[in-house]
PDB file of N, CA and C in Angstrom:
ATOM      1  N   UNK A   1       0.852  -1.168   0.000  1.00  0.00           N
ATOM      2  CA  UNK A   1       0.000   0.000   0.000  1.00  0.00           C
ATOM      3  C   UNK A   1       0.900   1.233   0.000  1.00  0.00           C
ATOM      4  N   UNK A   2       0.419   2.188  -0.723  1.00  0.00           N
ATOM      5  CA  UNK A   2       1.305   3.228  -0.976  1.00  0.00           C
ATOM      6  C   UNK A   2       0.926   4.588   0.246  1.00  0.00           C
ATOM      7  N   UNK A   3       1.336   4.675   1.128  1.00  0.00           N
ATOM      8  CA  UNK A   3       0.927   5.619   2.138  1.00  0.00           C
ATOM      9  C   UNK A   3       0.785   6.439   1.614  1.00  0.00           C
ATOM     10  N   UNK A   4       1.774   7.290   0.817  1.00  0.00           N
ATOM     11  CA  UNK A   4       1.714   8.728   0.277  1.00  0.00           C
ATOM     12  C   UNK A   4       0.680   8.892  -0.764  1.00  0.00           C
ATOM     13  N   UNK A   5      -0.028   8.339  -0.918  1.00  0.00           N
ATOM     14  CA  UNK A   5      -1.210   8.487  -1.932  1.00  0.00           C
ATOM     15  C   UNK A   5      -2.497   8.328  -0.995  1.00  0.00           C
ATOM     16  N   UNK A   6      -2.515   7.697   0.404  1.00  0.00           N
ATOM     17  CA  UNK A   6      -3.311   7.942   1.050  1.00  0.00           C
ATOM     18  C   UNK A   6      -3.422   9.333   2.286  1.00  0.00           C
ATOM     19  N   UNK A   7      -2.491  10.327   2.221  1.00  0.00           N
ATOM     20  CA  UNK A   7      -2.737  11.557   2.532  1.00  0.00           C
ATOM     21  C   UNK A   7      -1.807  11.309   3.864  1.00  0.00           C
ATOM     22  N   UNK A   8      -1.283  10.270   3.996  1.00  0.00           N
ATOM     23  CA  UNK A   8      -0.615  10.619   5.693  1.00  0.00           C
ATOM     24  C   UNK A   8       0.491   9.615   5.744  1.00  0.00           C
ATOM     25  N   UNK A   9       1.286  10.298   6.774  1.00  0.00           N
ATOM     26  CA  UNK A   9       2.967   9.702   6.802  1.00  0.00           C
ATOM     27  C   UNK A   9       2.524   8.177   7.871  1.00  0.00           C
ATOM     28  N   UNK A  10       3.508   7.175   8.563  1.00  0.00           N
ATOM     29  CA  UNK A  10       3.365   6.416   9.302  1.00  0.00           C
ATOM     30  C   UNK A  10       4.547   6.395  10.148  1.00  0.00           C
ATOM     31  N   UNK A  11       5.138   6.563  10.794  1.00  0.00           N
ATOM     32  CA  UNK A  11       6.443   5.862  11.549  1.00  0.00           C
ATOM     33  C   UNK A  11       6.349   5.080  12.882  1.00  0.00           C
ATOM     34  N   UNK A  12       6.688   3.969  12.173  1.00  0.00           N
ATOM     35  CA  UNK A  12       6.932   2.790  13.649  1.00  0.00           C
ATOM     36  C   UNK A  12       8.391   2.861  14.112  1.00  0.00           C
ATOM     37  N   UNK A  13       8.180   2.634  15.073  1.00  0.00           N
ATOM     38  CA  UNK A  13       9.036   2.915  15.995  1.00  0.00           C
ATOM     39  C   UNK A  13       9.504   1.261  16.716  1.00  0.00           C
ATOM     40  N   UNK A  14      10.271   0.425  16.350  1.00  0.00           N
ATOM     41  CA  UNK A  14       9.837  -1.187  16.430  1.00  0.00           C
ATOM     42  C   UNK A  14      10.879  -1.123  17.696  1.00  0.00           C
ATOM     43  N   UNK A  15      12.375  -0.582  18.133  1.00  0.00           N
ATOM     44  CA  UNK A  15      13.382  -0.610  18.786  1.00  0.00           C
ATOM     45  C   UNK A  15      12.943  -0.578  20.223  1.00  0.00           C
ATOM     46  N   UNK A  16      12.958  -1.684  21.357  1.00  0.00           N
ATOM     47  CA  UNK A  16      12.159  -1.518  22.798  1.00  0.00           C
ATOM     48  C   UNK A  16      12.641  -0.464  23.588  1.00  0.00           C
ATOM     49  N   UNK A  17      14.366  -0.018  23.330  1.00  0.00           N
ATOM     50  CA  UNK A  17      14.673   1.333  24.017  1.00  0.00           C
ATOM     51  C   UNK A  17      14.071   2.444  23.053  1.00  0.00           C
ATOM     52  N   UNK A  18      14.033   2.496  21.865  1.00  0.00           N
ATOM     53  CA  UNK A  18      13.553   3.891  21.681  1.00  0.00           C
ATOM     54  C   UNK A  18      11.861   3.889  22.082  1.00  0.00           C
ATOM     55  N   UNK A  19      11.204   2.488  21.668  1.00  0.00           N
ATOM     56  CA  UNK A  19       9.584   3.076  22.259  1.00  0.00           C
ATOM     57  C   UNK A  19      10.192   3.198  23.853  1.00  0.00           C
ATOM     58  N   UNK A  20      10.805   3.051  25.054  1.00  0.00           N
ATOM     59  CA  UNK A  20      10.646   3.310  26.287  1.00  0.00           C
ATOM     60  C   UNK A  20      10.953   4.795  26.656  1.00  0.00           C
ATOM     61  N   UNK A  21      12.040   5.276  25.225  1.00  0.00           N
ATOM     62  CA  UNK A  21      12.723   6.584  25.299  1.00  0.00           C
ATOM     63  C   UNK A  21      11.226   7.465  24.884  1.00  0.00           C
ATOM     64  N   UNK A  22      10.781   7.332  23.821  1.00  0.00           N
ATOM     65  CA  UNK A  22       9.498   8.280  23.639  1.00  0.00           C
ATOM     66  C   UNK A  22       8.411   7.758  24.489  1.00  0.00           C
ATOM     67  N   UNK A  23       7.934   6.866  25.026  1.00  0.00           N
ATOM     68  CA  UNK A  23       6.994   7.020  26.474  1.00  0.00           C
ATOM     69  C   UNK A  23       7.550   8.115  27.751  1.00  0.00           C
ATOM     70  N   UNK A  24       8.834   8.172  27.687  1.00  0.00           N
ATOM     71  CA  UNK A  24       9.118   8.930  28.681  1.00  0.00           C
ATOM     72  C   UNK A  24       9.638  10.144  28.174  1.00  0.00           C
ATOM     73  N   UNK A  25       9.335  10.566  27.540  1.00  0.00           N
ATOM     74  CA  UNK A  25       9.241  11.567  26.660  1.00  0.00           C
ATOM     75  C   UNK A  25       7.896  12.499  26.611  1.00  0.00           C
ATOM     76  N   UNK A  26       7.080  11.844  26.467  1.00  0.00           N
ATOM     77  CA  UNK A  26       5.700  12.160  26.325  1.00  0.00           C
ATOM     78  C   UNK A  26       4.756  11.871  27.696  1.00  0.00           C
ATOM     79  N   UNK A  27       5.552  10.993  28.742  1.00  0.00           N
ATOM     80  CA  UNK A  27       4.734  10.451  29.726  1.00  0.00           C
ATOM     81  C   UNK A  27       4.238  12.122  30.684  1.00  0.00           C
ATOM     82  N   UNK A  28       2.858  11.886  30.850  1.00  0.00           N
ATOM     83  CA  UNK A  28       2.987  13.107  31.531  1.00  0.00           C
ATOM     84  C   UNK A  28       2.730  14.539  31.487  1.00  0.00           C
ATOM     85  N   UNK A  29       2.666  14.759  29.859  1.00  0.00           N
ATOM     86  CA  UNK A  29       2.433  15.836  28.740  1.00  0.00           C
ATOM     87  C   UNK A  29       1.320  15.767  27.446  1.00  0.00           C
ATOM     88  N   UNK A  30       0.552  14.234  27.664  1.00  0.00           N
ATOM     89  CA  UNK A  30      -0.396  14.474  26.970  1.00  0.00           C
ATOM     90  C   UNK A  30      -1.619  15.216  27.745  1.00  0.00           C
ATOM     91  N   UNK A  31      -2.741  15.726  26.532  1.00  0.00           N
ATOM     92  CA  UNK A  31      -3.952  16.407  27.629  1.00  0.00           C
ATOM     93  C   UNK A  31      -5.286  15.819  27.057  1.00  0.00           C
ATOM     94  N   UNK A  32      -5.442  15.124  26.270  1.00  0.00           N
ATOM     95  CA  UNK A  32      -6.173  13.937  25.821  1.00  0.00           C
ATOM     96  C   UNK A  32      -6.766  12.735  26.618  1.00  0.00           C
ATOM     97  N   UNK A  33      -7.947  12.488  26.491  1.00  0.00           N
ATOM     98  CA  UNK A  33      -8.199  10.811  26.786  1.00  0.00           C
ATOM     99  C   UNK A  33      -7.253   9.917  26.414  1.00  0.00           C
ATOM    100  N   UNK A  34      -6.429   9.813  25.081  1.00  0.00           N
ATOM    101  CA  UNK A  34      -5.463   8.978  24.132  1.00  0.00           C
ATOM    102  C   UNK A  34      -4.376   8.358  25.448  1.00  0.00           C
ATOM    103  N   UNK A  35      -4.513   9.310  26.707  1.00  0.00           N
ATOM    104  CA  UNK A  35      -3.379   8.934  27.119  1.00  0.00           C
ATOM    105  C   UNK A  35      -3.775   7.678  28.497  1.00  0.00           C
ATOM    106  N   UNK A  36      -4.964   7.477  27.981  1.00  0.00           N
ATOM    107  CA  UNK A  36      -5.306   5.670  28.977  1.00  0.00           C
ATOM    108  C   UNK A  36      -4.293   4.668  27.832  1.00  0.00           C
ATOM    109  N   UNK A  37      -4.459   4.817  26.432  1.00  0.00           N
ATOM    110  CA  UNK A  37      -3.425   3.572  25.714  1.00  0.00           C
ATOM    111  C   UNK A  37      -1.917   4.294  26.105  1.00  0.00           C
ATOM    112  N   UNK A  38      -1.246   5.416  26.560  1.00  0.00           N
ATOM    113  CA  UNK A  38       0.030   5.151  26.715  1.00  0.00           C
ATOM    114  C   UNK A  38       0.184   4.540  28.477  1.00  0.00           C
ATOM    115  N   UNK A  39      -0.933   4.404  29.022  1.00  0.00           N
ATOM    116  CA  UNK A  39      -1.179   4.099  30.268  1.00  0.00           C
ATOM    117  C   UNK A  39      -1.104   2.214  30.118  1.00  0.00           C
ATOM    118  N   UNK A  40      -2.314   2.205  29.326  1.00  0.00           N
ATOM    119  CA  UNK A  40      -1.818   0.501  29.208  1.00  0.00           C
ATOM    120  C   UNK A  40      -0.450  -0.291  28.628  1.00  0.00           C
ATOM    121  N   UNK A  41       0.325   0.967  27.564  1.00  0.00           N
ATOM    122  CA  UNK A  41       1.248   0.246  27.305  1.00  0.00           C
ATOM    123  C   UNK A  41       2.343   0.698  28.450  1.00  0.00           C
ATOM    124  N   UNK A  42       2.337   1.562  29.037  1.00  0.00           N
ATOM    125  CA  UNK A  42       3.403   1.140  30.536  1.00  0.00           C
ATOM    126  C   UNK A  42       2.997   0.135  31.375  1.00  0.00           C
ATOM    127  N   UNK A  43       1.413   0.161  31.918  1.00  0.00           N
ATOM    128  CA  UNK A  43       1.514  -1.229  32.405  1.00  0.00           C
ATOM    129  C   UNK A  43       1.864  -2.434  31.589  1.00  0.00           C
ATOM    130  N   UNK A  44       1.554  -2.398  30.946  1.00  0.00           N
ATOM    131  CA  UNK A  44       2.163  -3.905  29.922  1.00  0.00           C
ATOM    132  C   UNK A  44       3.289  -4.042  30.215  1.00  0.00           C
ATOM    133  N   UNK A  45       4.327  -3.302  29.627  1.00  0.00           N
ATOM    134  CA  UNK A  45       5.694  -2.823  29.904  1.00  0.00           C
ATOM    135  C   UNK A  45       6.331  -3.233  31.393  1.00  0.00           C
ATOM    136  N   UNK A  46       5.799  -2.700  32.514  1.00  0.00           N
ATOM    137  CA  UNK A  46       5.739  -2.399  33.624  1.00  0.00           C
ATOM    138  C   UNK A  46       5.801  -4.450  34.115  1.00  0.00           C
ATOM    139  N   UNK A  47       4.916  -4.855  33.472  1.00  0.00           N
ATOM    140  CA  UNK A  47       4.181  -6.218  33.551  1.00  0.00           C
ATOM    141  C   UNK A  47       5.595  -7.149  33.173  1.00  0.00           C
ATOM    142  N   UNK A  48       5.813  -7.124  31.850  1.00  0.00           N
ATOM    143  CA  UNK A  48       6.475  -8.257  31.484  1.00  0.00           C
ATOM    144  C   UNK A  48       8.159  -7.868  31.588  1.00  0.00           C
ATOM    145  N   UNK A  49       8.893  -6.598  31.908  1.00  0.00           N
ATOM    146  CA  UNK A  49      10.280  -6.465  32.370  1.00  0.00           C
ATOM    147  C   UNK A  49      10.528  -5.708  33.638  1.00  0.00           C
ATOM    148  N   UNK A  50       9.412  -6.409  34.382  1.00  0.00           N
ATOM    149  CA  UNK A  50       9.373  -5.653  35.863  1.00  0.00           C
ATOM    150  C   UNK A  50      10.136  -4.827  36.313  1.00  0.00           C
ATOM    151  N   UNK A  51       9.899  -4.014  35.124  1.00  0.00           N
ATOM    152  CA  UNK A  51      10.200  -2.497  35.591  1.00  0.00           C
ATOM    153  C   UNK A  51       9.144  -1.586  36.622  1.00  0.00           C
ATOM    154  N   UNK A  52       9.343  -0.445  37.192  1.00  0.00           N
ATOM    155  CA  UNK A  52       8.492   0.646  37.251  1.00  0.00           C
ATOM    156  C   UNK A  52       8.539   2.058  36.886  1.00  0.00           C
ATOM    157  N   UNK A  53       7.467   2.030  35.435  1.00  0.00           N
ATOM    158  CA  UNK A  53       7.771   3.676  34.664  1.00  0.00           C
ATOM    159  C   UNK A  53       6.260   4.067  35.359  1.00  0.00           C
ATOM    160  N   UNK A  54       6.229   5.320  36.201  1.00  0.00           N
ATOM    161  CA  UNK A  54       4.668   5.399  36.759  1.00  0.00           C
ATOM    162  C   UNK A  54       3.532   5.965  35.619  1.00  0.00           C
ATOM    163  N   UNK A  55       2.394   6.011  35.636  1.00  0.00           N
ATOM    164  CA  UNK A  55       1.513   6.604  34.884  1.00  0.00           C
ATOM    165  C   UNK A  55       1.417   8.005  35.176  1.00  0.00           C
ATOM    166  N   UNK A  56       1.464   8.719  34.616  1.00  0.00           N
ATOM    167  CA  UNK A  56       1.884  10.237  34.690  1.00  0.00           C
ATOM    168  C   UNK A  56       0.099  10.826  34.386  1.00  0.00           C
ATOM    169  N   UNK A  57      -0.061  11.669  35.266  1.00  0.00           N
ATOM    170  CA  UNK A  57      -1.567  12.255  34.672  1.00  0.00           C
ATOM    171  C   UNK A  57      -1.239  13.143  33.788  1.00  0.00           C
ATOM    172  N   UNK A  58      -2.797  13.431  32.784  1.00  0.00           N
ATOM    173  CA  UNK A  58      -2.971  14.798  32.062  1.00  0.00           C
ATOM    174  C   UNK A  58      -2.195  15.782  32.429  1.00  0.00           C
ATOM    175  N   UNK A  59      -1.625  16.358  31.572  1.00  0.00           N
ATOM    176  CA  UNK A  59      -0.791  17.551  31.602  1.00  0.00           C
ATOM    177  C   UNK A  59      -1.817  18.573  31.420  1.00  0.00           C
ATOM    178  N   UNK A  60      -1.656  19.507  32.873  1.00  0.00           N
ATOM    179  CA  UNK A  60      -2.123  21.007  33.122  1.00  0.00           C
ATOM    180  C   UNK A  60      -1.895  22.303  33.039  1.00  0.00           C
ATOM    181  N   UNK A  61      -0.775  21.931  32.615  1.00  0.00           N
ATOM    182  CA  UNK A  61       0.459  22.948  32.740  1.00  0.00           C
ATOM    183  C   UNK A  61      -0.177  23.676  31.118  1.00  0.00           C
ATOM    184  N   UNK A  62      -0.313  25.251  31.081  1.00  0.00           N
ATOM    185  CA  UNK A  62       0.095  26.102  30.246  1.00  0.00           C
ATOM    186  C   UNK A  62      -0.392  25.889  28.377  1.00  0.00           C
ATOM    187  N   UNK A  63      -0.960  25.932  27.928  1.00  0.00           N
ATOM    188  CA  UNK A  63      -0.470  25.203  26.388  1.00  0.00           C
ATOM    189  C   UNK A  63       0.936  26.085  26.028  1.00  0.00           C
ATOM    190  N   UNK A  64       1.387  26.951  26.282  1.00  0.00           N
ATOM    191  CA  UNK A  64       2.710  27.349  25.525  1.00  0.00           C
ATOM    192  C   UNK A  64       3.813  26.613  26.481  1.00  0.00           C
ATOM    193  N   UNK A  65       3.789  25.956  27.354  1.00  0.00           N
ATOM    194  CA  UNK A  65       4.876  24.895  27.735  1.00  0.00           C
ATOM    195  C   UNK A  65       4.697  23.334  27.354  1.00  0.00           C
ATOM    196  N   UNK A  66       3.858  22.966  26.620  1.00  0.00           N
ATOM    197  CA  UNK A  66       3.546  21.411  26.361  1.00  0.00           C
ATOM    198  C   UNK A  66       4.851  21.221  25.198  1.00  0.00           C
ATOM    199  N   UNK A  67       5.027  20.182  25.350  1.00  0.00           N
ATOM    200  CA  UNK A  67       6.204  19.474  24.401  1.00  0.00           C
ATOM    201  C   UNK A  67       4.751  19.471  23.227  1.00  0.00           C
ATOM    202  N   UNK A  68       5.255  19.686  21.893  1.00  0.00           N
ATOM    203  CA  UNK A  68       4.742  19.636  20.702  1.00  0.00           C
ATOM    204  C   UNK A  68       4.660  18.130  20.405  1.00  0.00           C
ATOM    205  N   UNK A  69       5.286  16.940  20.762  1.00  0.00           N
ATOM    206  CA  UNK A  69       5.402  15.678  20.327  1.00  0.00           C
ATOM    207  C   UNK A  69       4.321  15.231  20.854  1.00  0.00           C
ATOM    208  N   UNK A  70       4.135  15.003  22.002  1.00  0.00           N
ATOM    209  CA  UNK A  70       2.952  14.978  22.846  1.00  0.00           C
ATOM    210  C   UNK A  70       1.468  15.489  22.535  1.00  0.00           C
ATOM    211  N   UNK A  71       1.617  17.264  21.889  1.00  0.00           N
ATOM    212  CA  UNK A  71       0.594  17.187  21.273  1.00  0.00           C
ATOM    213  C   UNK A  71       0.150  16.668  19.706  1.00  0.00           C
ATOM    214  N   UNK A  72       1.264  16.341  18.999  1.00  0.00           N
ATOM    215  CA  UNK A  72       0.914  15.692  18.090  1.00  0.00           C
ATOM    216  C   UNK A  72       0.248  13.982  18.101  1.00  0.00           C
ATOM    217  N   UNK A  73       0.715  13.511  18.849  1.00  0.00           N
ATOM    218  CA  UNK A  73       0.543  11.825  19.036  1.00  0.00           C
ATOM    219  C   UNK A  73      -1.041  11.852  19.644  1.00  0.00           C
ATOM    220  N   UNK A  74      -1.110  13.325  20.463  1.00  0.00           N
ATOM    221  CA  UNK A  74      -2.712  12.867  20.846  1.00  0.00           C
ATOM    222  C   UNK A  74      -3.964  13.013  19.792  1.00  0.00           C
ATOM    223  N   UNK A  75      -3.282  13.820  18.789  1.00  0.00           N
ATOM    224  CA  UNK A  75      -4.275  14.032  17.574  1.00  0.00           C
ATOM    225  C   UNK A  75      -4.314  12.808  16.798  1.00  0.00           C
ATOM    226  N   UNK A  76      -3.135  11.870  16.267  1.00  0.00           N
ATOM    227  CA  UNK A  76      -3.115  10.873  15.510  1.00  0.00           C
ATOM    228  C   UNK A  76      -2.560   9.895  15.778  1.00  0.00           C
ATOM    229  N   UNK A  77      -1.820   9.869  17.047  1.00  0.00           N
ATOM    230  CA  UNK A  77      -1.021   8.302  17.071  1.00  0.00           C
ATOM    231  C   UNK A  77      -1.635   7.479  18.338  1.00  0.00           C
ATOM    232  N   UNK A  78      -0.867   6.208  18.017  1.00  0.00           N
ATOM    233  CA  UNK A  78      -1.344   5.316  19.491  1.00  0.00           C
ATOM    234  C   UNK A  78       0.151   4.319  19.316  1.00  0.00           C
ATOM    235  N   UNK A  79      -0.105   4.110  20.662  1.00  0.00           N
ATOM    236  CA  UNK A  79       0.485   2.542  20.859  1.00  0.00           C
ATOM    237  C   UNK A  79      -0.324   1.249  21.189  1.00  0.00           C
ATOM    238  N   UNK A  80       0.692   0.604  20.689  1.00  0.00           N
ATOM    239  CA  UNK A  80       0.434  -0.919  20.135  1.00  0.00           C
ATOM    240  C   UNK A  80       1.321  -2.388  20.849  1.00  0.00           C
ATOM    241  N   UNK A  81       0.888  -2.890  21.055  1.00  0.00           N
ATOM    242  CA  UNK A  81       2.319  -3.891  21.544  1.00  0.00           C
ATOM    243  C   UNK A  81       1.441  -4.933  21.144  1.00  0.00           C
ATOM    244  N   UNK A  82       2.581  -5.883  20.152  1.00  0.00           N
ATOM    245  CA  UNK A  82       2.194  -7.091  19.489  1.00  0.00           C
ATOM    246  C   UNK A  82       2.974  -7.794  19.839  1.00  0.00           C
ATOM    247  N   UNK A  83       2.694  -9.042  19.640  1.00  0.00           N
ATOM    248  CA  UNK A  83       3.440 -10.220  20.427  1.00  0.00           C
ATOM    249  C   UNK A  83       3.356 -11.506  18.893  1.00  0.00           C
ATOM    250  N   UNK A  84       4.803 -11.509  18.285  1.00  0.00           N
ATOM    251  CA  UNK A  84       5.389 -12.242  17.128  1.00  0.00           C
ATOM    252  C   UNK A  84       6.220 -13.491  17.730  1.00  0.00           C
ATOM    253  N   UNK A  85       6.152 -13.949  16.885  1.00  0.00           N
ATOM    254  CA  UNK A  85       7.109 -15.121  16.849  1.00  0.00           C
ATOM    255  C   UNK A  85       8.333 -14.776  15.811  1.00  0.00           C
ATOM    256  N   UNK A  86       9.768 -14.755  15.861  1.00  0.00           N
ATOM    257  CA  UNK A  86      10.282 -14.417  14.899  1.00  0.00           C
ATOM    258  C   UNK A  86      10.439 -14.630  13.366  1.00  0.00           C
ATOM    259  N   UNK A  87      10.147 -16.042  13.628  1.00  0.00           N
ATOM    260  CA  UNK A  87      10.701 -17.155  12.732  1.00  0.00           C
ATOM    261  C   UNK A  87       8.764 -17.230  11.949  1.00  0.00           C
ATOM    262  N   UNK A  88       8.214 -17.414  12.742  1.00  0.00           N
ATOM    263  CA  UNK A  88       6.513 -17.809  12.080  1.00  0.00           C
ATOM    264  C   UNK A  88       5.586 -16.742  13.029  1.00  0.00           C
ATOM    265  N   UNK A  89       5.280 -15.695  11.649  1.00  0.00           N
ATOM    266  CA  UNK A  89       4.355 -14.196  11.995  1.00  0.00           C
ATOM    267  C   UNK A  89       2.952 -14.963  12.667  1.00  0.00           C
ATOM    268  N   UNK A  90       2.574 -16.525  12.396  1.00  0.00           N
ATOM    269  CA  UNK A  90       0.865 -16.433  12.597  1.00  0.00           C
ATOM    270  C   UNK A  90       1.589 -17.104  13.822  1.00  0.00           C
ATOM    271  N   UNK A  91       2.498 -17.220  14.804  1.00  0.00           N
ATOM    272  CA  UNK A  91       2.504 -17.630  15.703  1.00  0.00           C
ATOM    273  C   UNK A  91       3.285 -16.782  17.295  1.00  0.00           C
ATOM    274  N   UNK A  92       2.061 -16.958  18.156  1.00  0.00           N
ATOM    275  CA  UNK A  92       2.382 -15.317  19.014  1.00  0.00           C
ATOM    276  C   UNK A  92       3.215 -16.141  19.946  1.00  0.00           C
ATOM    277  N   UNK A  93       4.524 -15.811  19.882  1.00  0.00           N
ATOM    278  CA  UNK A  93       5.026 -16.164  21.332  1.00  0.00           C
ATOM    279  C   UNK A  93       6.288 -15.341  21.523  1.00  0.00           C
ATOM    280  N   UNK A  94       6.345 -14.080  20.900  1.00  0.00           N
ATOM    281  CA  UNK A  94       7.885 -13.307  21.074  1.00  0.00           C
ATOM    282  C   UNK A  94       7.529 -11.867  21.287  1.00  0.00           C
ATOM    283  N   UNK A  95       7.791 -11.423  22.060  1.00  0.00           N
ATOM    284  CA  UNK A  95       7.059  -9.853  22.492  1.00  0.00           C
ATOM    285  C   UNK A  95       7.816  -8.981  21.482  1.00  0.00           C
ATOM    286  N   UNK A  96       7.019  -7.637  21.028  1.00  0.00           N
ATOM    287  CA  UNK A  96       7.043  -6.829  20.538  1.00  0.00           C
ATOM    288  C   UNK A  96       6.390  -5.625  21.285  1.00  0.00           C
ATOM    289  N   UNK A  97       7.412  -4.195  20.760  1.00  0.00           N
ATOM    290  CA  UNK A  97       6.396  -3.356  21.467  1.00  0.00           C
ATOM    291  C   UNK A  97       6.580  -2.197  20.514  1.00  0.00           C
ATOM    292  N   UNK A  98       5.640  -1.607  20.292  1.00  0.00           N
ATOM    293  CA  UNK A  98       5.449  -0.730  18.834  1.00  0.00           C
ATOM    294  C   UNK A  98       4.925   0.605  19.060  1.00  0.00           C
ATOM    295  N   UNK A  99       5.440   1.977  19.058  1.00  0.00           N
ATOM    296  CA  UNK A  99       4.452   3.068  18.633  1.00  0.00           C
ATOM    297  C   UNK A  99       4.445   3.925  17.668  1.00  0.00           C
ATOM    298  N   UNK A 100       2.909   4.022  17.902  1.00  0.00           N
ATOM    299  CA  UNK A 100       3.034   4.523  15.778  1.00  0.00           C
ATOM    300  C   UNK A 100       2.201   6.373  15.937  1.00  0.00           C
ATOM    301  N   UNK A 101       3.139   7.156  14.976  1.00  0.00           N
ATOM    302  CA  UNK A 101       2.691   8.170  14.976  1.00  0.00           C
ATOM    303  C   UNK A 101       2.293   8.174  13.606  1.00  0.00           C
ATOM    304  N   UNK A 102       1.333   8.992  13.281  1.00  0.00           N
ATOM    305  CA  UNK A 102       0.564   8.926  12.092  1.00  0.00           C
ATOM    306  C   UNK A 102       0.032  10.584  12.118  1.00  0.00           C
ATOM    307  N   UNK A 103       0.772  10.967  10.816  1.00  0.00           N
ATOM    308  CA  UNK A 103       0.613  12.278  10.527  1.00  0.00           C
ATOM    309  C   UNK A 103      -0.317  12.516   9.695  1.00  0.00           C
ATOM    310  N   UNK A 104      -1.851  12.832   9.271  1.00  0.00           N
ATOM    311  CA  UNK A 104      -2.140  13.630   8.068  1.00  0.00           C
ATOM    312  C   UNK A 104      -2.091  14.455   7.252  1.00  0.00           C
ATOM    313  N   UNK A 105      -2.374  14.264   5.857  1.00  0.00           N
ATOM    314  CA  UNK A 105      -1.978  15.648   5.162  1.00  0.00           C
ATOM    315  C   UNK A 105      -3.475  16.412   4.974  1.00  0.00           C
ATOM    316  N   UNK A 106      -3.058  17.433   4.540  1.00  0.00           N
ATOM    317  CA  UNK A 106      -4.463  18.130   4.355  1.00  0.00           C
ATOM    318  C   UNK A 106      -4.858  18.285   3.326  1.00  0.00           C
TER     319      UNK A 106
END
């Protein structure tokens, strides 16, 4: 499928330190509902490399201090965490953790 003919960019983000680097990036600074799925994917996270990244509430703070990344992802992106097998895609047994920003054009 040709994205650019459907009006909007995609970038996955497949690397488990860089999705942990942009959750904590953004944790904290969305002002959206959107931000219960970056909530489930820290618990997930939280779940299977017993870590603890906390759930950060709605950001209150100002709109001229919000990180711009943050407000972009709440207009169009989400996270995702899929669980592959490396070797055989129809078979789930290898964690994945994915977030996807999705830009439109106008």
């Amino acid at each position: 499928m040709d994205r650019s003919k459907l009006g909007h960019v995609l970038l996955q983000i497949l690397a488990k330190e860089e999705v942990l680097k942009i959750i904590h990036l953004i944790n904290g600074r969305m002002r959206t509902p959107k931000i219960e799925a970056l909530h489930r994917a820290i618990s997930w996270i939280n779940e299977k490399d017993k870590s603890f990244i906390p759930c950060l509430d709605v950001d209150s703070s100002s709109m001229d201090s919000n990180s711009w990344l943050a407000g972009f992802t709440d207009a169009d992106g989400y996270f995702s965490i899929t669980v592959y097998d490396g070797k055989n895609k129809n078979k789930v047994v290898k964690t994945s953790v994915q977030t996807f920003f999705l830009a439109k054009g106008t």
